[in-house]
N, C-alpha and C. Protein backbone atom coordinates (compact mmCIF):
# COMPACT_ATOMS: atom_id res chain seq x y z
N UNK A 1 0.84 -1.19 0.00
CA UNK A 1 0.00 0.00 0.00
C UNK A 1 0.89 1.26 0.00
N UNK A 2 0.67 2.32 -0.24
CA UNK A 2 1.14 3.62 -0.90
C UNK A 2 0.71 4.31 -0.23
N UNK A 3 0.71 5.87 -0.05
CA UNK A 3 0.00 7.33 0.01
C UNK A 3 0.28 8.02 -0.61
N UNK A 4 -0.33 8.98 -1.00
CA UNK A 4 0.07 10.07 -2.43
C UNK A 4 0.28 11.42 -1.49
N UNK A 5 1.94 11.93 -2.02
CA UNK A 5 2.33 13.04 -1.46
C UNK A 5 2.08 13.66 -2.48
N UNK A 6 1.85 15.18 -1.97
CA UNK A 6 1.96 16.63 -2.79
C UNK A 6 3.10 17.47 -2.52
N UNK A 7 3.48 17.91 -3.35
CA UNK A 7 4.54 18.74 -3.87
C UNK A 7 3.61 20.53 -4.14
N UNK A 8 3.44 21.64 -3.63
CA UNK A 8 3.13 23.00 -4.35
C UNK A 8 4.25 23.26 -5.44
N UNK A 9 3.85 23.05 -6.74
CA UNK A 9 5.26 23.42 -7.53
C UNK A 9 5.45 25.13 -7.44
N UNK A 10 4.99 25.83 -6.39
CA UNK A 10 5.54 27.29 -6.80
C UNK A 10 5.52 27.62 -5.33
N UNK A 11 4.98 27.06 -4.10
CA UNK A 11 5.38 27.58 -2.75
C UNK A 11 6.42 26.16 -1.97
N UNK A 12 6.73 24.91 -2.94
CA UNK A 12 7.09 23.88 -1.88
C UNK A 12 6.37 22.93 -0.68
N UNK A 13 5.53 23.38 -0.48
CA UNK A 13 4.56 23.15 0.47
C UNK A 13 4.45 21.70 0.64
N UNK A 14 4.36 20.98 1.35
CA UNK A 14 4.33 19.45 0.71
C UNK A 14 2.78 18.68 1.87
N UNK A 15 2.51 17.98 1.35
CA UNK A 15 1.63 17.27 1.85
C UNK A 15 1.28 16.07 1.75
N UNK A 16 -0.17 15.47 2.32
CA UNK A 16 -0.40 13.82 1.45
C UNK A 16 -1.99 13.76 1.16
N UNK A 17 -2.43 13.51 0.84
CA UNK A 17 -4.07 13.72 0.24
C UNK A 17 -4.47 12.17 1.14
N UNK A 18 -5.73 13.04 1.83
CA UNK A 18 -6.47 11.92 2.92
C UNK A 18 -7.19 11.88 2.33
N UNK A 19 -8.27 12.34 0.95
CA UNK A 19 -9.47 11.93 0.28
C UNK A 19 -9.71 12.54 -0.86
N UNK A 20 -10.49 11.96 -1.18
CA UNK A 20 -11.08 12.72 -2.48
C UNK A 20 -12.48 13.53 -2.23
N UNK A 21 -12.37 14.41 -2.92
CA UNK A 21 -13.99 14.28 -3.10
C UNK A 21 -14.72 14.95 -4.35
N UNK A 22 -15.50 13.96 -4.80
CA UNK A 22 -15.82 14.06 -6.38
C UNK A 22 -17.18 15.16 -6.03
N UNK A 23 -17.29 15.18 -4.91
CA UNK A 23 -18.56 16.89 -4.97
C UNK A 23 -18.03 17.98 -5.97
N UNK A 24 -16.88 18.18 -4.82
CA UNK A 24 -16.01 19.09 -4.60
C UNK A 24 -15.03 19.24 -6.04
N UNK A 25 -14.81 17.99 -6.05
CA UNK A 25 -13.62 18.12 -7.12
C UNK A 25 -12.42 18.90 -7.03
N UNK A 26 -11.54 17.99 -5.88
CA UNK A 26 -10.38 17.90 -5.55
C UNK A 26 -10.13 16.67 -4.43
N UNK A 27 -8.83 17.39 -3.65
CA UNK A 27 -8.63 16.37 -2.69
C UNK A 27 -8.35 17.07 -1.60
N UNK A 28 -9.04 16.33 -0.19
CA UNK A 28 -8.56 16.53 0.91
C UNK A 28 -7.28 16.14 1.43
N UNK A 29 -6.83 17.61 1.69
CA UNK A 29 -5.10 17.40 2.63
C UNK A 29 -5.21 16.77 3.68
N UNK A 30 -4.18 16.52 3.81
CA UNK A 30 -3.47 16.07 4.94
C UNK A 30 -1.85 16.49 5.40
N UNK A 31 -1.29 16.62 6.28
CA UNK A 31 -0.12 16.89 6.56
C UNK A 31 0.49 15.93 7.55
N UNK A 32 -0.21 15.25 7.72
CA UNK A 32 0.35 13.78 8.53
C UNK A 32 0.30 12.19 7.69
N UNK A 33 1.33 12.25 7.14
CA UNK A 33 1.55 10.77 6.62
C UNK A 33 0.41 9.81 7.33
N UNK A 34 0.62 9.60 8.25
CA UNK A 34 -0.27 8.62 9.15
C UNK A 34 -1.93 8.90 8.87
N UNK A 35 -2.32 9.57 8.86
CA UNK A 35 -3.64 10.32 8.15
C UNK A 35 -4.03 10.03 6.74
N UNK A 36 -3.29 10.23 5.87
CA UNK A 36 -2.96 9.93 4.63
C UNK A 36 -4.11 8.74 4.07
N UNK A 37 -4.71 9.06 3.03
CA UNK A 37 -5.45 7.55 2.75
C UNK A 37 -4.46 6.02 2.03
N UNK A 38 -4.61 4.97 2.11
CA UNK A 38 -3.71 4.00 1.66
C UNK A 38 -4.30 3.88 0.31
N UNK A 39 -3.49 3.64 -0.65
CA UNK A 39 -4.20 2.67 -2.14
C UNK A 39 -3.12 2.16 -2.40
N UNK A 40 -3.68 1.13 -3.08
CA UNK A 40 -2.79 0.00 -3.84
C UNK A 40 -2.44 0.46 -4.93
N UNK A 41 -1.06 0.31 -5.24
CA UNK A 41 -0.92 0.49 -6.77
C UNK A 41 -1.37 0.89 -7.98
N UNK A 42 -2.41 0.07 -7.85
CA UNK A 42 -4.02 -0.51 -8.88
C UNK A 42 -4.31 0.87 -8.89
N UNK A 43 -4.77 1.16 -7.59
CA UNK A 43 -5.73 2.38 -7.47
C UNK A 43 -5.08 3.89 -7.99
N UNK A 44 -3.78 3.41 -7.68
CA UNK A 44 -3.71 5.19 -7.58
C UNK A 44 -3.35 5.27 -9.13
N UNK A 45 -3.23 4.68 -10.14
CA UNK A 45 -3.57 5.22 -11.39
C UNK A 45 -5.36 5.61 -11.99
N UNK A 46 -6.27 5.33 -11.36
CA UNK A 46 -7.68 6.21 -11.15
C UNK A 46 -7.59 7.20 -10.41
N UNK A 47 -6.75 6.93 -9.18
CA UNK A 47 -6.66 8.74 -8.27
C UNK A 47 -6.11 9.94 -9.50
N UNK A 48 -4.76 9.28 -10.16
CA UNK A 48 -4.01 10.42 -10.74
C UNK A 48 -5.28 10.84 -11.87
N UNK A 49 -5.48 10.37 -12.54
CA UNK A 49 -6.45 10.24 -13.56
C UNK A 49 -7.71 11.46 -12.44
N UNK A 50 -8.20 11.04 -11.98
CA UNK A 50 -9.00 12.55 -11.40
C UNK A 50 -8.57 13.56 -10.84
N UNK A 51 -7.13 13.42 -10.52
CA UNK A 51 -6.43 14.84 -9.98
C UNK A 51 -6.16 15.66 -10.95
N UNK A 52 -5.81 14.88 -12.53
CA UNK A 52 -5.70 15.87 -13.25
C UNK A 52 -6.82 16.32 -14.04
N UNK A 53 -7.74 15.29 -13.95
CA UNK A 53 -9.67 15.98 -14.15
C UNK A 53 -9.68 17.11 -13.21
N UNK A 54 -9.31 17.44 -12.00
CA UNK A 54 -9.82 18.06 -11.10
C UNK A 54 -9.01 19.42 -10.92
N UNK A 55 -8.05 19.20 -11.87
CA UNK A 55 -6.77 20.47 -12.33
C UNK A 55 -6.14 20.60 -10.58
N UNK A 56 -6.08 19.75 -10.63
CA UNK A 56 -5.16 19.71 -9.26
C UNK A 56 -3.72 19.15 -9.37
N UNK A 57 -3.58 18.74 -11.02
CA UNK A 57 -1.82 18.55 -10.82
C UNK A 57 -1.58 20.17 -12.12
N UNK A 58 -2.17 20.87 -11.68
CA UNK A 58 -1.36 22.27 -12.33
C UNK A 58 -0.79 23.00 -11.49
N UNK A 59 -1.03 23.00 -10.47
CA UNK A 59 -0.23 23.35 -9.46
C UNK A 59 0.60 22.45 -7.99
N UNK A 60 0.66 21.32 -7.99
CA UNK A 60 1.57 20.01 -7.46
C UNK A 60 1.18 19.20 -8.21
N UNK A 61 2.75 18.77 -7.79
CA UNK A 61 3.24 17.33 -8.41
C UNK A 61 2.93 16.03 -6.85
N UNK A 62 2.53 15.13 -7.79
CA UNK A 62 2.33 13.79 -6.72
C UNK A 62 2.97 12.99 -7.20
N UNK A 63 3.41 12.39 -5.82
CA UNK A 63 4.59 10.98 -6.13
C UNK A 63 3.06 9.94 -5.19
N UNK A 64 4.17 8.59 -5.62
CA UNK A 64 3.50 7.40 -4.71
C UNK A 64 4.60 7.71 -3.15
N UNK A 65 4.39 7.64 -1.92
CA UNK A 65 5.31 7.05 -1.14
C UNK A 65 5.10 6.15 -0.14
N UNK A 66 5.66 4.62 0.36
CA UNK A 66 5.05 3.77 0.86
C UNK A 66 4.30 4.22 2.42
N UNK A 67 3.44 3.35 2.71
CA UNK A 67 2.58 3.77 3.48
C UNK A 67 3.36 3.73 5.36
């Protein structure tokens, strides 16, 4: 299992996304790894796939990092 960190590509800022939410259309932060939601592998190529529906990778970059 994984968590998806954020990167601000213009303040540094870093974080890890605890949710989604397709209301809203984006993702809920987090700043505690431990908080962080888990996905498998599998999954987080559908997460990336709506972050950039959700124009949320125009301003951070997301890595995978283990859980």
């Amino acid at each position: 299992m994984v968590v998806l960190k954020w990167t601000n590509k213009y303040s540094g800022e870093t974080g890890y996304v605890a949710s989604m939410s397709t209301k809203e259309q984006c993702f809920i932060n987090t700043f505690s790894k431990e908080e962080a939601k888990r996905y498998s592998e599998k999954a987080v190529k559908g997460i990336m796939t709506k972050l950039e529906k959700y124009h949320e990778t125009d301003n951070n970059i997301f890595e995978t990092v283990e859980a």
